[in-house]
C-alpha atoms as a PDB file:
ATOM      1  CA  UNK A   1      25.476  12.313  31.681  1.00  0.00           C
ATOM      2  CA  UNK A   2      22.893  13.618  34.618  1.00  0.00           C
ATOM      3  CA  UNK A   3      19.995  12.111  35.215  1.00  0.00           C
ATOM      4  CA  UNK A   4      17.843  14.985  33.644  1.00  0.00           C
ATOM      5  CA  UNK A   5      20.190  14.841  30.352  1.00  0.00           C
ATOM      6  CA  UNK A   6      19.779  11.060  30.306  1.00  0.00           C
ATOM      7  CA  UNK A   7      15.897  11.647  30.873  1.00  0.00           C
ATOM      8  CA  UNK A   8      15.771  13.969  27.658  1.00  0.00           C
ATOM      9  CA  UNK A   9      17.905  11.476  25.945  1.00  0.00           C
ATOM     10  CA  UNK A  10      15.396   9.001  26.600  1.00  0.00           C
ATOM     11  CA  UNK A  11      12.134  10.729  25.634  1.00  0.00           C
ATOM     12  CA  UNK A  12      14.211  12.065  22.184  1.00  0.00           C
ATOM     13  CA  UNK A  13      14.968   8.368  21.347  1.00  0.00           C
ATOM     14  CA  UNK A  14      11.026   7.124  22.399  1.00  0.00           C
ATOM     15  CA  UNK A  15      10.212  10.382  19.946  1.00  0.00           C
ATOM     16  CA  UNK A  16      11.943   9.409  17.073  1.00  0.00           C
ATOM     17  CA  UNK A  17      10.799   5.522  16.967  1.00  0.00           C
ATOM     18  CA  UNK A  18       7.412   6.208  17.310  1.00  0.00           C
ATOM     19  CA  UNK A  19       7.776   8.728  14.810  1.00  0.00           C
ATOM     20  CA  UNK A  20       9.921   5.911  12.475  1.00  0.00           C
ATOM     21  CA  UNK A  21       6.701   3.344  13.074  1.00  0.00           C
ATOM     22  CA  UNK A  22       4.363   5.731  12.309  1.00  0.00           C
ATOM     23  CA  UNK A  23       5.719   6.819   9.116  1.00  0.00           C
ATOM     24  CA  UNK A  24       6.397   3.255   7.971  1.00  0.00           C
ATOM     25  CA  UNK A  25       2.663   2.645   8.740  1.00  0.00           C
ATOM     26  CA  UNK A  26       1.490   5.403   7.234  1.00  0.00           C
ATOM     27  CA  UNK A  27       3.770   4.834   3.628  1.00  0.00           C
ATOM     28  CA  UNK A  28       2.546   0.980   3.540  1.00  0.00           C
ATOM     29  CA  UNK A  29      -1.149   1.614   4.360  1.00  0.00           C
ATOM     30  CA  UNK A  30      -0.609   4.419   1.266  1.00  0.00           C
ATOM     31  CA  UNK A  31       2.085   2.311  -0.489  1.00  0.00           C
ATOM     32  CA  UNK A  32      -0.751  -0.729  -0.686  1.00  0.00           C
ATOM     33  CA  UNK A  33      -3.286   1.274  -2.045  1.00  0.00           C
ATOM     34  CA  UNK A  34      -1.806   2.661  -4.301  1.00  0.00           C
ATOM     35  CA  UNK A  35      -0.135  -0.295  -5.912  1.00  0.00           C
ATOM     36  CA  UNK A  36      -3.646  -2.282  -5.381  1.00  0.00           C
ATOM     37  CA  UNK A  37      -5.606   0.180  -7.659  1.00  0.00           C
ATOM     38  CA  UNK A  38      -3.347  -1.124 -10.819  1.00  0.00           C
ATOM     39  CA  UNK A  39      -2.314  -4.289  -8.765  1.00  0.00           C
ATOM     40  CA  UNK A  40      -5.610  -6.095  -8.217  1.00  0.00           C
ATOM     41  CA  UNK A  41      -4.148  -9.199  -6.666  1.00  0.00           C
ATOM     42  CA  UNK A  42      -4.104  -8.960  -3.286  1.00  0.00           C
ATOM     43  CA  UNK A  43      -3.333 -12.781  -2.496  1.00  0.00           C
ATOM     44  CA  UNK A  44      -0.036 -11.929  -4.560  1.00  0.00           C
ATOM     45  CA  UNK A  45       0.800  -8.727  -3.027  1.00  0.00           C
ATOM     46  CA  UNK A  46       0.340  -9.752   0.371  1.00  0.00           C
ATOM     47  CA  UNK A  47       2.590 -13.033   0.022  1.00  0.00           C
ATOM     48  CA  UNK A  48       5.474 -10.857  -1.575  1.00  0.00           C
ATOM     49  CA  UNK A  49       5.427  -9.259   1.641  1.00  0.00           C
ATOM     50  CA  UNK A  50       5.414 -12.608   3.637  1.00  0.00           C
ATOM     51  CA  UNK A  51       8.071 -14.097   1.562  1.00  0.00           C
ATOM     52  CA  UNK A  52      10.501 -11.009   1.323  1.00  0.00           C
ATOM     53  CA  UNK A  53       9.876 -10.632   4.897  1.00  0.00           C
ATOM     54  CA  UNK A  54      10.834 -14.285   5.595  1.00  0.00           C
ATOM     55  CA  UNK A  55      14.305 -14.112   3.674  1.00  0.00           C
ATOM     56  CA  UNK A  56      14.766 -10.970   5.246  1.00  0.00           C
ATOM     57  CA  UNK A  57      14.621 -12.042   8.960  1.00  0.00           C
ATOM     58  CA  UNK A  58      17.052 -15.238   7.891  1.00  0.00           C
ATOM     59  CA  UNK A  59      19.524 -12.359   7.283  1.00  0.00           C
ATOM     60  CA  UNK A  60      19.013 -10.536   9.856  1.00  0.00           C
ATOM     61  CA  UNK A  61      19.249 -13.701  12.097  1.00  0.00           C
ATOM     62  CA  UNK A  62      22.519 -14.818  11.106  1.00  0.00           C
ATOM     63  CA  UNK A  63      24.179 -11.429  11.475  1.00  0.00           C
ATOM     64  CA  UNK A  64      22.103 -10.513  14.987  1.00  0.00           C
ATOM     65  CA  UNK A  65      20.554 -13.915  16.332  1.00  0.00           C
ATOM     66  CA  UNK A  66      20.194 -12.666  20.134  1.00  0.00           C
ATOM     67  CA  UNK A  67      17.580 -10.352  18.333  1.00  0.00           C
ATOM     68  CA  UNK A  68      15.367 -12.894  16.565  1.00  0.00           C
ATOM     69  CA  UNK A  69      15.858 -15.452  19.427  1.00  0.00           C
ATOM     70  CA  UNK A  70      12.440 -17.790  19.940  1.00  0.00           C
ATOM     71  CA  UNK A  71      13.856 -18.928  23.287  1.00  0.00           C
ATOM     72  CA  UNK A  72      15.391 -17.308  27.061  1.00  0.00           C
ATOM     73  CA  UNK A  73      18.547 -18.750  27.989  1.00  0.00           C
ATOM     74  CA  UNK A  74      17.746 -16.679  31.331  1.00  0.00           C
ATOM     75  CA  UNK A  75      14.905 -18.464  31.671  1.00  0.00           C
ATOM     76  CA  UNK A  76      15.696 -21.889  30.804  1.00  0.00           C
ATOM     77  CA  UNK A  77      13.654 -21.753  27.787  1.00  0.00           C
ATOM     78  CA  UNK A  78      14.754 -23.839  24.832  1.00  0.00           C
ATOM     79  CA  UNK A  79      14.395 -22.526  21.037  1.00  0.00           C
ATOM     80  CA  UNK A  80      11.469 -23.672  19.382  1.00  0.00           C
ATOM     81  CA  UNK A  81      11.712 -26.859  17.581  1.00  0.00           C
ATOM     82  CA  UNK A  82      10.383 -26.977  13.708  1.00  0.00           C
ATOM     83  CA  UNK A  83       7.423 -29.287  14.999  1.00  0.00           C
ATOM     84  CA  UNK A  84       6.431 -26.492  18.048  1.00  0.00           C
ATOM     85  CA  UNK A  85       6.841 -23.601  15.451  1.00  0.00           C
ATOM     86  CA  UNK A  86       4.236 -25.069  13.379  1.00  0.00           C
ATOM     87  CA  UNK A  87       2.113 -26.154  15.847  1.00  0.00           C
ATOM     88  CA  UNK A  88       1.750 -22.705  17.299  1.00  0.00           C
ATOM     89  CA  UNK A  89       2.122 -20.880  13.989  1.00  0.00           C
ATOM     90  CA  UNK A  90      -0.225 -22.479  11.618  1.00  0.00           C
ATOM     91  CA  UNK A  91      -3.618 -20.892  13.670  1.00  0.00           C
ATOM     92  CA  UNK A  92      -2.256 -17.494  13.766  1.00  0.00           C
ATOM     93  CA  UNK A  93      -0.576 -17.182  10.361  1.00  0.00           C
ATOM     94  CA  UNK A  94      -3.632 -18.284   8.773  1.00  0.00           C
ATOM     95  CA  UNK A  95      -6.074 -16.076  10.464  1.00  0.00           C
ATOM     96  CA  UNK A  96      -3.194 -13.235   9.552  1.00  0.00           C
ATOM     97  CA  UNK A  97      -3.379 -14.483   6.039  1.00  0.00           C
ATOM     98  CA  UNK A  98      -7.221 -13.881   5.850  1.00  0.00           C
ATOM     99  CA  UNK A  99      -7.075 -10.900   7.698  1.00  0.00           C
ATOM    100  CA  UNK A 100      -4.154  -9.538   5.420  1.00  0.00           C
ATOM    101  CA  UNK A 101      -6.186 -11.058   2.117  1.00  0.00           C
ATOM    102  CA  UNK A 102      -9.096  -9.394   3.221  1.00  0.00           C
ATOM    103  CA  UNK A 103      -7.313  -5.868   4.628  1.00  0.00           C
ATOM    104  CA  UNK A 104      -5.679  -5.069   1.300  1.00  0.00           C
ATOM    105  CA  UNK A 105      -8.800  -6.371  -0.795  1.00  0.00           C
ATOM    106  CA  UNK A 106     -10.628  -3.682   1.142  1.00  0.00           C
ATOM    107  CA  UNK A 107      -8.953  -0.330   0.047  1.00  0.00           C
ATOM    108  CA  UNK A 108      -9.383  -1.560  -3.753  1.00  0.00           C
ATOM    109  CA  UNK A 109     -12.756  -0.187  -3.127  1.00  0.00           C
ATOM    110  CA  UNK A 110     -13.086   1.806   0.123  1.00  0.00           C
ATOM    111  CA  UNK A 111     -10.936   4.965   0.467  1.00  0.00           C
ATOM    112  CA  UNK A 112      -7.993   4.556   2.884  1.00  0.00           C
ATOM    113  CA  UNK A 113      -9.562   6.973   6.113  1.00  0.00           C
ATOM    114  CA  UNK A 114     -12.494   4.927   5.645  1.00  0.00           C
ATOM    115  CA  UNK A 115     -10.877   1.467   6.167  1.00  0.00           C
ATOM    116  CA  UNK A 116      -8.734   3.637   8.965  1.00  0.00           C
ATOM    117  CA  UNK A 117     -12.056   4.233  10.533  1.00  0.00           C
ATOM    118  CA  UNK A 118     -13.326   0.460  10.358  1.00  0.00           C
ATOM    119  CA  UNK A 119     -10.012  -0.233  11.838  1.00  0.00           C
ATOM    120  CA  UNK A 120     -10.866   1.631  14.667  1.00  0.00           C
ATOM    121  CA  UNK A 121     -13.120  -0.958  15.722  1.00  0.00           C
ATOM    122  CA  UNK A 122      -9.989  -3.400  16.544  1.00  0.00           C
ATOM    123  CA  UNK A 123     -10.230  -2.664  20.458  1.00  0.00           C
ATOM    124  CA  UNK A 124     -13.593  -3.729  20.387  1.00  0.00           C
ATOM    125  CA  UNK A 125     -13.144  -7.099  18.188  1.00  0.00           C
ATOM    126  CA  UNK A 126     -10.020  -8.256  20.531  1.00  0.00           C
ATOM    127  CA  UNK A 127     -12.244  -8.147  23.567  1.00  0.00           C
ATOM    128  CA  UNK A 128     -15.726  -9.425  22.379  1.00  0.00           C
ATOM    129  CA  UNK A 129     -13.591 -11.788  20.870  1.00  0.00           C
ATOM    130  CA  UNK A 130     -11.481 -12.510  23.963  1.00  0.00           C
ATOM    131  CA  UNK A 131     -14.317 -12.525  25.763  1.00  0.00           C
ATOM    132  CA  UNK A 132     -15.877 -15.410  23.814  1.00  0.00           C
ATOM    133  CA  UNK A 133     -12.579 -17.637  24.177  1.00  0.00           C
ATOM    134  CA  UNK A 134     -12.260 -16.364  27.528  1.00  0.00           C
ATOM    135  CA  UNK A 135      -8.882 -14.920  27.179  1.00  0.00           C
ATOM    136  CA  UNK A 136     -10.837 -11.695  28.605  1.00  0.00           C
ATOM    137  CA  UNK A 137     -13.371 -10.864  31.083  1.00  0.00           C
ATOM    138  CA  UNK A 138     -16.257  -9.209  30.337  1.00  0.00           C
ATOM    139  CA  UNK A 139     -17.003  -5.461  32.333  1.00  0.00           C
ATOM    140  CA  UNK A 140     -19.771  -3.269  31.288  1.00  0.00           C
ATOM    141  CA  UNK A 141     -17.284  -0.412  32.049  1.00  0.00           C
ATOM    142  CA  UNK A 142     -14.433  -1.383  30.022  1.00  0.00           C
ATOM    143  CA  UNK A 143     -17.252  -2.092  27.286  1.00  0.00           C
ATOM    144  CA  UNK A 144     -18.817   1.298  27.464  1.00  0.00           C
ATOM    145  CA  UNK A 145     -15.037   3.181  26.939  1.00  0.00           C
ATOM    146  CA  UNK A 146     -14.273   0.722  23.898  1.00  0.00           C
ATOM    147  CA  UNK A 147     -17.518   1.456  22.333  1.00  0.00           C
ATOM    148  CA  UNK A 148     -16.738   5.284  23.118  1.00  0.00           C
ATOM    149  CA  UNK A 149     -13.690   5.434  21.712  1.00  0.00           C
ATOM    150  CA  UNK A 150     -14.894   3.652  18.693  1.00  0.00           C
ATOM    151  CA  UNK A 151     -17.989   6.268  18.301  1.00  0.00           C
ATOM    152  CA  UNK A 152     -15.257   8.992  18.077  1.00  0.00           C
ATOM    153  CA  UNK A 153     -13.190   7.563  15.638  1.00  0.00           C
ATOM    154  CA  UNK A 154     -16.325   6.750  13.511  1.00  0.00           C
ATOM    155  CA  UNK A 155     -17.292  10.206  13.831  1.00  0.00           C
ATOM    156  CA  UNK A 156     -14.300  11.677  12.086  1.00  0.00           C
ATOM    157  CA  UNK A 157     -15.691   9.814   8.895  1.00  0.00           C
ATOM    158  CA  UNK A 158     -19.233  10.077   8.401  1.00  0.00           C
ATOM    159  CA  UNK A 159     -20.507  10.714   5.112  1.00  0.00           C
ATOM    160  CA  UNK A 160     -17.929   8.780   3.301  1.00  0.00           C
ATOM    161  CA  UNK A 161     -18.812   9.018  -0.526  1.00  0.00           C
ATOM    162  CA  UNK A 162     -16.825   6.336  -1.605  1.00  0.00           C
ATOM    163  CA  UNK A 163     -18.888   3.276  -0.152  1.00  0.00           C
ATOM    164  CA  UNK A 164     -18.690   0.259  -1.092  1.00  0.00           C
ATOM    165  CA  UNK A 165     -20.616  -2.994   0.681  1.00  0.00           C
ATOM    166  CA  UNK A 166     -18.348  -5.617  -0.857  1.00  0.00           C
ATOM    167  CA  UNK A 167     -15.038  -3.500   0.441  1.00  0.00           C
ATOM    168  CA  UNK A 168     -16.943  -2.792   3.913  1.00  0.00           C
ATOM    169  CA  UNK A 169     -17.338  -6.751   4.196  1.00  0.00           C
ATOM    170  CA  UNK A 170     -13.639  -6.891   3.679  1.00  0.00           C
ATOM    171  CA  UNK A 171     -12.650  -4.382   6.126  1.00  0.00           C
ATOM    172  CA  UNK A 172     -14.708  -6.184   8.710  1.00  0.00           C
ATOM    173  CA  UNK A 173     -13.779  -9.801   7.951  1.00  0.00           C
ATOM    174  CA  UNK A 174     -10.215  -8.463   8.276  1.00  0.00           C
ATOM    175  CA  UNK A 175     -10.596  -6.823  11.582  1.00  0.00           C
ATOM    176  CA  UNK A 176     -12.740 -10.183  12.621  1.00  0.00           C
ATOM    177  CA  UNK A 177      -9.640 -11.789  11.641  1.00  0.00           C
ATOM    178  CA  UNK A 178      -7.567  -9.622  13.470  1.00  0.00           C
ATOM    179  CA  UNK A 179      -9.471 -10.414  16.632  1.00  0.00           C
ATOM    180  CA  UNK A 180      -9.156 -13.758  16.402  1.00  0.00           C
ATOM    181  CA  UNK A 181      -5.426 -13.578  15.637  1.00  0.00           C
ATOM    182  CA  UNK A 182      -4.171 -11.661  18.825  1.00  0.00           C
ATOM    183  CA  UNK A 183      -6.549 -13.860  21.035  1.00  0.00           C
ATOM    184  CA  UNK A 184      -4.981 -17.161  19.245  1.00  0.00           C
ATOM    185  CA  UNK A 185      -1.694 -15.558  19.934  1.00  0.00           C
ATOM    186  CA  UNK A 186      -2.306 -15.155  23.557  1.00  0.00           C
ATOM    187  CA  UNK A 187      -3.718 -18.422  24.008  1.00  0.00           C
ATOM    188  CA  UNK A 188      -0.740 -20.250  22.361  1.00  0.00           C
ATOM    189  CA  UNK A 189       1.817 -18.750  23.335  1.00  0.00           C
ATOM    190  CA  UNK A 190       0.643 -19.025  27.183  1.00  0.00           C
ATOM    191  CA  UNK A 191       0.277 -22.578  26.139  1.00  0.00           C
ATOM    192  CA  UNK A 192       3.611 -23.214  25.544  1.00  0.00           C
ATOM    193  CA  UNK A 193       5.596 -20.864  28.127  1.00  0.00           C
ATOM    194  CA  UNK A 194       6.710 -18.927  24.922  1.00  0.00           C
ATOM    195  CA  UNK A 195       7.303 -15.271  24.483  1.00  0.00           C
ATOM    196  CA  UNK A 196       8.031 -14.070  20.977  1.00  0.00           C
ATOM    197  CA  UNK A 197       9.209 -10.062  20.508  1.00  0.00           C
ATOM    198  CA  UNK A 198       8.054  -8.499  16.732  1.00  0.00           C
ATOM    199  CA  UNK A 199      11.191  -9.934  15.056  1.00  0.00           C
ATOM    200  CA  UNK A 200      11.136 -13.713  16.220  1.00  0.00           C
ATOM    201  CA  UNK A 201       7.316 -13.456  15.615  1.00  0.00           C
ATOM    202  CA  UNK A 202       8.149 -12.868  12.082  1.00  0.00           C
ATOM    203  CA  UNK A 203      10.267 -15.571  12.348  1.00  0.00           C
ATOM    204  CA  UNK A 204       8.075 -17.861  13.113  1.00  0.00           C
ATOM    205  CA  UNK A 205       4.787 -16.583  11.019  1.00  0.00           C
ATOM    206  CA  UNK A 206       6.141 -15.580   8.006  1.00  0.00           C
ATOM    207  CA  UNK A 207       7.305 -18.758   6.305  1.00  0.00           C
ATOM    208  CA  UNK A 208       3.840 -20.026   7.218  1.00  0.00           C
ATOM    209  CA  UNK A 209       1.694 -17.650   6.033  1.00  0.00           C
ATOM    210  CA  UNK A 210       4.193 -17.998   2.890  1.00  0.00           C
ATOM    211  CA  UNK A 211       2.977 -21.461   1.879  1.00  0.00           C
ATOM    212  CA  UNK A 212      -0.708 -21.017   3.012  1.00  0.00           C
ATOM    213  CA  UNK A 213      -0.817 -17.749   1.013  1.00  0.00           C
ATOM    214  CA  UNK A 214       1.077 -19.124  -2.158  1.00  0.00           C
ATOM    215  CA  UNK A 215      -1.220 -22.170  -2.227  1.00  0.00           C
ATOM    216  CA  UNK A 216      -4.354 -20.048  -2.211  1.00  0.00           C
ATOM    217  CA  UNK A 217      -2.775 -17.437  -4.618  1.00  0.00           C
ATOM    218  CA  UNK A 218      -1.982 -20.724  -7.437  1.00  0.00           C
ATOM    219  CA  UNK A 219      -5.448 -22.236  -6.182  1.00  0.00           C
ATOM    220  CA  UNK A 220      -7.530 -18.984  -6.784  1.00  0.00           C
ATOM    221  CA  UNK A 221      -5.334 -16.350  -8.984  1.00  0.00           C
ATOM    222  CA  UNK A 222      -2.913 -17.561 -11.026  1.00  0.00           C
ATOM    223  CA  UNK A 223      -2.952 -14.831 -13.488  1.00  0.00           C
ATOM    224  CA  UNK A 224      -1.688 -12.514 -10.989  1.00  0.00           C
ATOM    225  CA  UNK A 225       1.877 -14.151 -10.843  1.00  0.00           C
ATOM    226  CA  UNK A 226       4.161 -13.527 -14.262  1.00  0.00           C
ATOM    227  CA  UNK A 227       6.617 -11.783 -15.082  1.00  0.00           C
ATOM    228  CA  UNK A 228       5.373  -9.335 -17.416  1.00  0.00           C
ATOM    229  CA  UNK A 229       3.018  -8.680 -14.253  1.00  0.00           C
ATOM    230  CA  UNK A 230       6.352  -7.299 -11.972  1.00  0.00           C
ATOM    231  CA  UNK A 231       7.587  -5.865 -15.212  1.00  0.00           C
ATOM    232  CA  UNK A 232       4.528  -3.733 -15.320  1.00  0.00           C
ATOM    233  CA  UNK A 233       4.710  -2.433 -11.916  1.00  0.00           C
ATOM    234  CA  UNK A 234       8.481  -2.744 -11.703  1.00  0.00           C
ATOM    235  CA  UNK A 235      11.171  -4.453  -9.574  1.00  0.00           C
ATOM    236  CA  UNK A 236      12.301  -1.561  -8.038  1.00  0.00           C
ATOM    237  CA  UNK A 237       8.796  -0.898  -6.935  1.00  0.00           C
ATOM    238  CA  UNK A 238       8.264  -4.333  -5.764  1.00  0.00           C
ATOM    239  CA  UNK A 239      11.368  -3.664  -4.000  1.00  0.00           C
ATOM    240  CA  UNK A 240      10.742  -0.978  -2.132  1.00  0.00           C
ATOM    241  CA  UNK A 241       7.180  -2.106  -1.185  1.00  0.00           C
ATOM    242  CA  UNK A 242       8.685  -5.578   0.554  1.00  0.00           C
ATOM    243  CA  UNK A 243      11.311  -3.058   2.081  1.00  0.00           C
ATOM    244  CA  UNK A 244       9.025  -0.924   3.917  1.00  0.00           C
ATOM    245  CA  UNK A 245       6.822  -3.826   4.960  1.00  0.00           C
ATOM    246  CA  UNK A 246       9.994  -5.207   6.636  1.00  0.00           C
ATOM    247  CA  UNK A 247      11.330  -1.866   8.213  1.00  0.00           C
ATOM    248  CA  UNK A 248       7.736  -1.758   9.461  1.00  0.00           C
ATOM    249  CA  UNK A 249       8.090  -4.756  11.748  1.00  0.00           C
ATOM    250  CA  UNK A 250      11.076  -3.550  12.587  1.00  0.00           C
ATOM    251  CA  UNK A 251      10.270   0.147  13.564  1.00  0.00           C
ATOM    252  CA  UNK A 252       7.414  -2.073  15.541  1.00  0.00           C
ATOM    253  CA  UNK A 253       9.974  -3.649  17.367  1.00  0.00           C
ATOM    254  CA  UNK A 254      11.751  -0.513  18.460  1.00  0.00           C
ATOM    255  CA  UNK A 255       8.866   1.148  19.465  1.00  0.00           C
ATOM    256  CA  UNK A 256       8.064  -1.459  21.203  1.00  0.00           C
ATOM    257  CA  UNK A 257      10.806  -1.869  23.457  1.00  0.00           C
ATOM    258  CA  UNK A 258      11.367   1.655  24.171  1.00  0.00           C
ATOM    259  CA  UNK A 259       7.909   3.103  24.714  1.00  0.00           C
ATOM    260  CA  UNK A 260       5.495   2.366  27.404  1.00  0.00           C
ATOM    261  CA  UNK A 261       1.933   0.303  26.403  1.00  0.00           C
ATOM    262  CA  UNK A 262       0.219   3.694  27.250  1.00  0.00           C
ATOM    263  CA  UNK A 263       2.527   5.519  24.849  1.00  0.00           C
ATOM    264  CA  UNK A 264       2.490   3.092  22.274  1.00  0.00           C
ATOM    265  CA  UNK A 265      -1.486   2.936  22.164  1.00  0.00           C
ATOM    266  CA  UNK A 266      -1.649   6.937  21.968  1.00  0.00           C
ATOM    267  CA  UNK A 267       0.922   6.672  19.281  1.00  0.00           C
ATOM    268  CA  UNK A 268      -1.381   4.485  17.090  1.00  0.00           C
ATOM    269  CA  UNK A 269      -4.101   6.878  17.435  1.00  0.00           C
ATOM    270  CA  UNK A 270      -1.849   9.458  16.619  1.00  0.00           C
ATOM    271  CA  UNK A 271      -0.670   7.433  13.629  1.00  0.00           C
ATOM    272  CA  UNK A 272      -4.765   6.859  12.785  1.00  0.00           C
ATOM    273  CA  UNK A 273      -5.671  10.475  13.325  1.00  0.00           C
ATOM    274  CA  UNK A 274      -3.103  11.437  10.885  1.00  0.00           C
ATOM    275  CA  UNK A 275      -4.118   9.666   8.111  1.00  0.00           C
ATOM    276  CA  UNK A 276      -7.661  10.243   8.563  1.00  0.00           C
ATOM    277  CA  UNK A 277      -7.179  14.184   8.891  1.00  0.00           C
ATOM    278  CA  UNK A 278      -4.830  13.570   5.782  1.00  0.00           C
ATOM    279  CA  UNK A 279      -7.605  12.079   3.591  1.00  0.00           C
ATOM    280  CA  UNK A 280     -10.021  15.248   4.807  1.00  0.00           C
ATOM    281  CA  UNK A 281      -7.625  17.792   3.888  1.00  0.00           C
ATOM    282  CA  UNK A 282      -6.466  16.378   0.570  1.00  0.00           C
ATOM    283  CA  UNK A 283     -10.124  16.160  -0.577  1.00  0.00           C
ATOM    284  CA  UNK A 284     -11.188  18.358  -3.273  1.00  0.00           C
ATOM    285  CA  UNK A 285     -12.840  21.067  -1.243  1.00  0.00           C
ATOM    286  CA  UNK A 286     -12.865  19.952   2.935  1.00  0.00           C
ATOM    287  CA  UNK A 287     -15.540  22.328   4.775  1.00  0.00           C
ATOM    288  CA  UNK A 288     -15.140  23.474   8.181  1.00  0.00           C
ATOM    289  CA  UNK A 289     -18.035  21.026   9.109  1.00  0.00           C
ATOM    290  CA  UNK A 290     -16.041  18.084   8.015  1.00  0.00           C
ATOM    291  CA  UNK A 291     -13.000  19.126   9.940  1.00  0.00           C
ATOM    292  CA  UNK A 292     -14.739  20.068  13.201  1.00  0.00           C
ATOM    293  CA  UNK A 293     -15.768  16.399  12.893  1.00  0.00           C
ATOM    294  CA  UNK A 294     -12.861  15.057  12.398  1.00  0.00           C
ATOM    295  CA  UNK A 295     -11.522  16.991  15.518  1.00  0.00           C
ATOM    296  CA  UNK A 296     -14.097  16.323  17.914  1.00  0.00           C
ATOM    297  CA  UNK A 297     -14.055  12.599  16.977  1.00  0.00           C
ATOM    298  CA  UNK A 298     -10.073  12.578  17.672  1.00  0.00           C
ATOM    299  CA  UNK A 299     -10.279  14.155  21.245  1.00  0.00           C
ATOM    300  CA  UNK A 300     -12.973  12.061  22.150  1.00  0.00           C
ATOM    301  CA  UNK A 301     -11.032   8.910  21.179  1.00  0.00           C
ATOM    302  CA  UNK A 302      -7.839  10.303  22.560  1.00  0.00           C
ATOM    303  CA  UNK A 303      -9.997  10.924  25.962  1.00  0.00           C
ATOM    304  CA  UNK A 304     -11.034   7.727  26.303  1.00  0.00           C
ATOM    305  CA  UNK A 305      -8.120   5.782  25.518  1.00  0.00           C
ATOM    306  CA  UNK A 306      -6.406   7.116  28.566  1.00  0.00           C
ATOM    307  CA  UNK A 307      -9.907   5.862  30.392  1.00  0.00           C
ATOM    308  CA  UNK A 308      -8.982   2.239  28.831  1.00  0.00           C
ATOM    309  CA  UNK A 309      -5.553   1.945  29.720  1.00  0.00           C
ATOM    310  CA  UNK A 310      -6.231   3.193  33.720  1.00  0.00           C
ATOM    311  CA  UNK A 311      -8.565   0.353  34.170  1.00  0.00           C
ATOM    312  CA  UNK A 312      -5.867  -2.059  32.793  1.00  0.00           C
ATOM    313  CA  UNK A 313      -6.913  -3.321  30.012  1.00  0.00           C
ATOM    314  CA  UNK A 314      -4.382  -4.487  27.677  1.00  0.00           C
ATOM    315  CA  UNK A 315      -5.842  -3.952  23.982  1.00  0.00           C
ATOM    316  CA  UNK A 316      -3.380  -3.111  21.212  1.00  0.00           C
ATOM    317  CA  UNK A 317      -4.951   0.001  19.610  1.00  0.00           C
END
């Protein structure tokens, strides 16, 4: 193949997987809510996805270890042992599980583009955060374009009817969480000389947050685990919501390792964008006033992410 034809080749395949990850976002943001307005459990729902996840990647590991691997023969890096996976899991997986506890306990009572919107603030929350544990240096320029970009994506949802303070405390303790998370992450893993792709992450996390989350759900809900509970929503439902939390991670992966960090980033806005515009336009009546807004908040964000990303700064978005 020429190089041109290989070139096209190349940006088709980087098409299609960011297109694959942001579908499978997009159906388990929507997948989650809709489940948790009949479902209200969300210590239960989110360990279902933590323990189908874990058996999941076991498969997946036997039939393709090289892709799951938690060490670099290349580099002379062992796998990690049991006691090192827990050591450098535990602090992550359980600011995940509170982050994931509080995510899905938000959109019980805020509408989804709203908790897209809080989202937004992510950027923001991994750098004040990294700045406090010094994983990150503070810039007043880099500052200014995060709180920019934030502004814009805020923009696209003012006057949200649906409002809720105990969902909005949710939201934010879950994006707190999520701060604190990637900075742990960072720290840890530079700690140990490790570095873990999507898949091994998984890996390593999931049977973790497994146990923390089961133990809180039989501390805290225990009515939400029977089985005339998954009879009422249904295996097959159940099913297919552990499924697309899985392909999830794994459309992350691929997207991962075939787009740029630029591309990926623009891709997530895309991916927030969408769903945002998608909540406007499904409303009962959306005025022209509410779209404008929506637009103006999208370019500005889309703007100013390319700003972010020329001075360097390596925020997932």
């Amino acid at each position: 193949m020429d190089p041109a034809g290989m070139a096209a080749f190349l940006s088709v395949k980087v098409m299609l997987a960011l297109a694959f990850w942001i579908l499978m976002s997009a159906t388990m943001i929507i997948f989650n809510a809709a489940l948790l307005q009949g479902f209200r459990h969300p210590v239960w729902l989110t360990f279902w996805h933590q323990s189908a996840s874990t058996v999941l990647i076991l498969v997946l590991k036997l039939v393709l270890p090289d892709l799951v691997a938690t060490g670099d023969a290349k580099e002379g890096r062992p796998p990690l042992s049991l006691k090192e996976a827990v050591k450098l899991g535990f602090p992550v997986a359980a600011a995940q599980c509170v982050g994931l506890i509080a995510g899905n306990t938000a959109v019980m009572y805020l509408s989804v583009s709203f908790c897209q919107m809080i989202k937004a603030w992510t950027p923001a929350m991994v750098y004040a955060v990294g700045c406090v544990v010094g994983t990150q240096k503070f810039t007043f320029p880099v500052a200014k374009t995060i709180a920019t970009i934030t502004a814009g994506l805020m923009i696209t949802s003012i006057g949200e009817i649906r409002f809720d303070w105990y969902g909005f405390l949710m939201q934010c303790t879950a994006l707190l969480s999520e701060g604190l998370r990637i900075n742990l992450l960072e720290i840890l893993l530079k700690s140990a000389g490790y570095k873990l792709n999507p898949l091994s992450s998984i890996l390593i996390f999931a049977p973790i947050a497994s146990v923390i989350l089961l133990l809180i759900g039989v501390a805290t809900d225990m009515d939400g685990i029977s089985m005339e509970v998954m009879h009422n929503l249904g295996e097959l439902v159940l099913l297919a919501n552990a499924l697309v939390a899985f392909l999830l991670n794994i459309a992350i992966y691929i997207a991962i390792q075939l787009a740029s960090g630029l591309i990926y980033a623009l891709a997530g806005v895309v991916k927030d964008i969408s769903i945002i515009m998608g909540s406007v336009s499904s409303s009962a009546a959306p005025s022209m006033c509410d779209v404008r807004r929506t637009l103006f908040g999208c370019r500005s964000s889309c703007v100013l992410l390319f700003e972010l990303r020329f001075q360097k700064l390596d925020l997932p978005v």
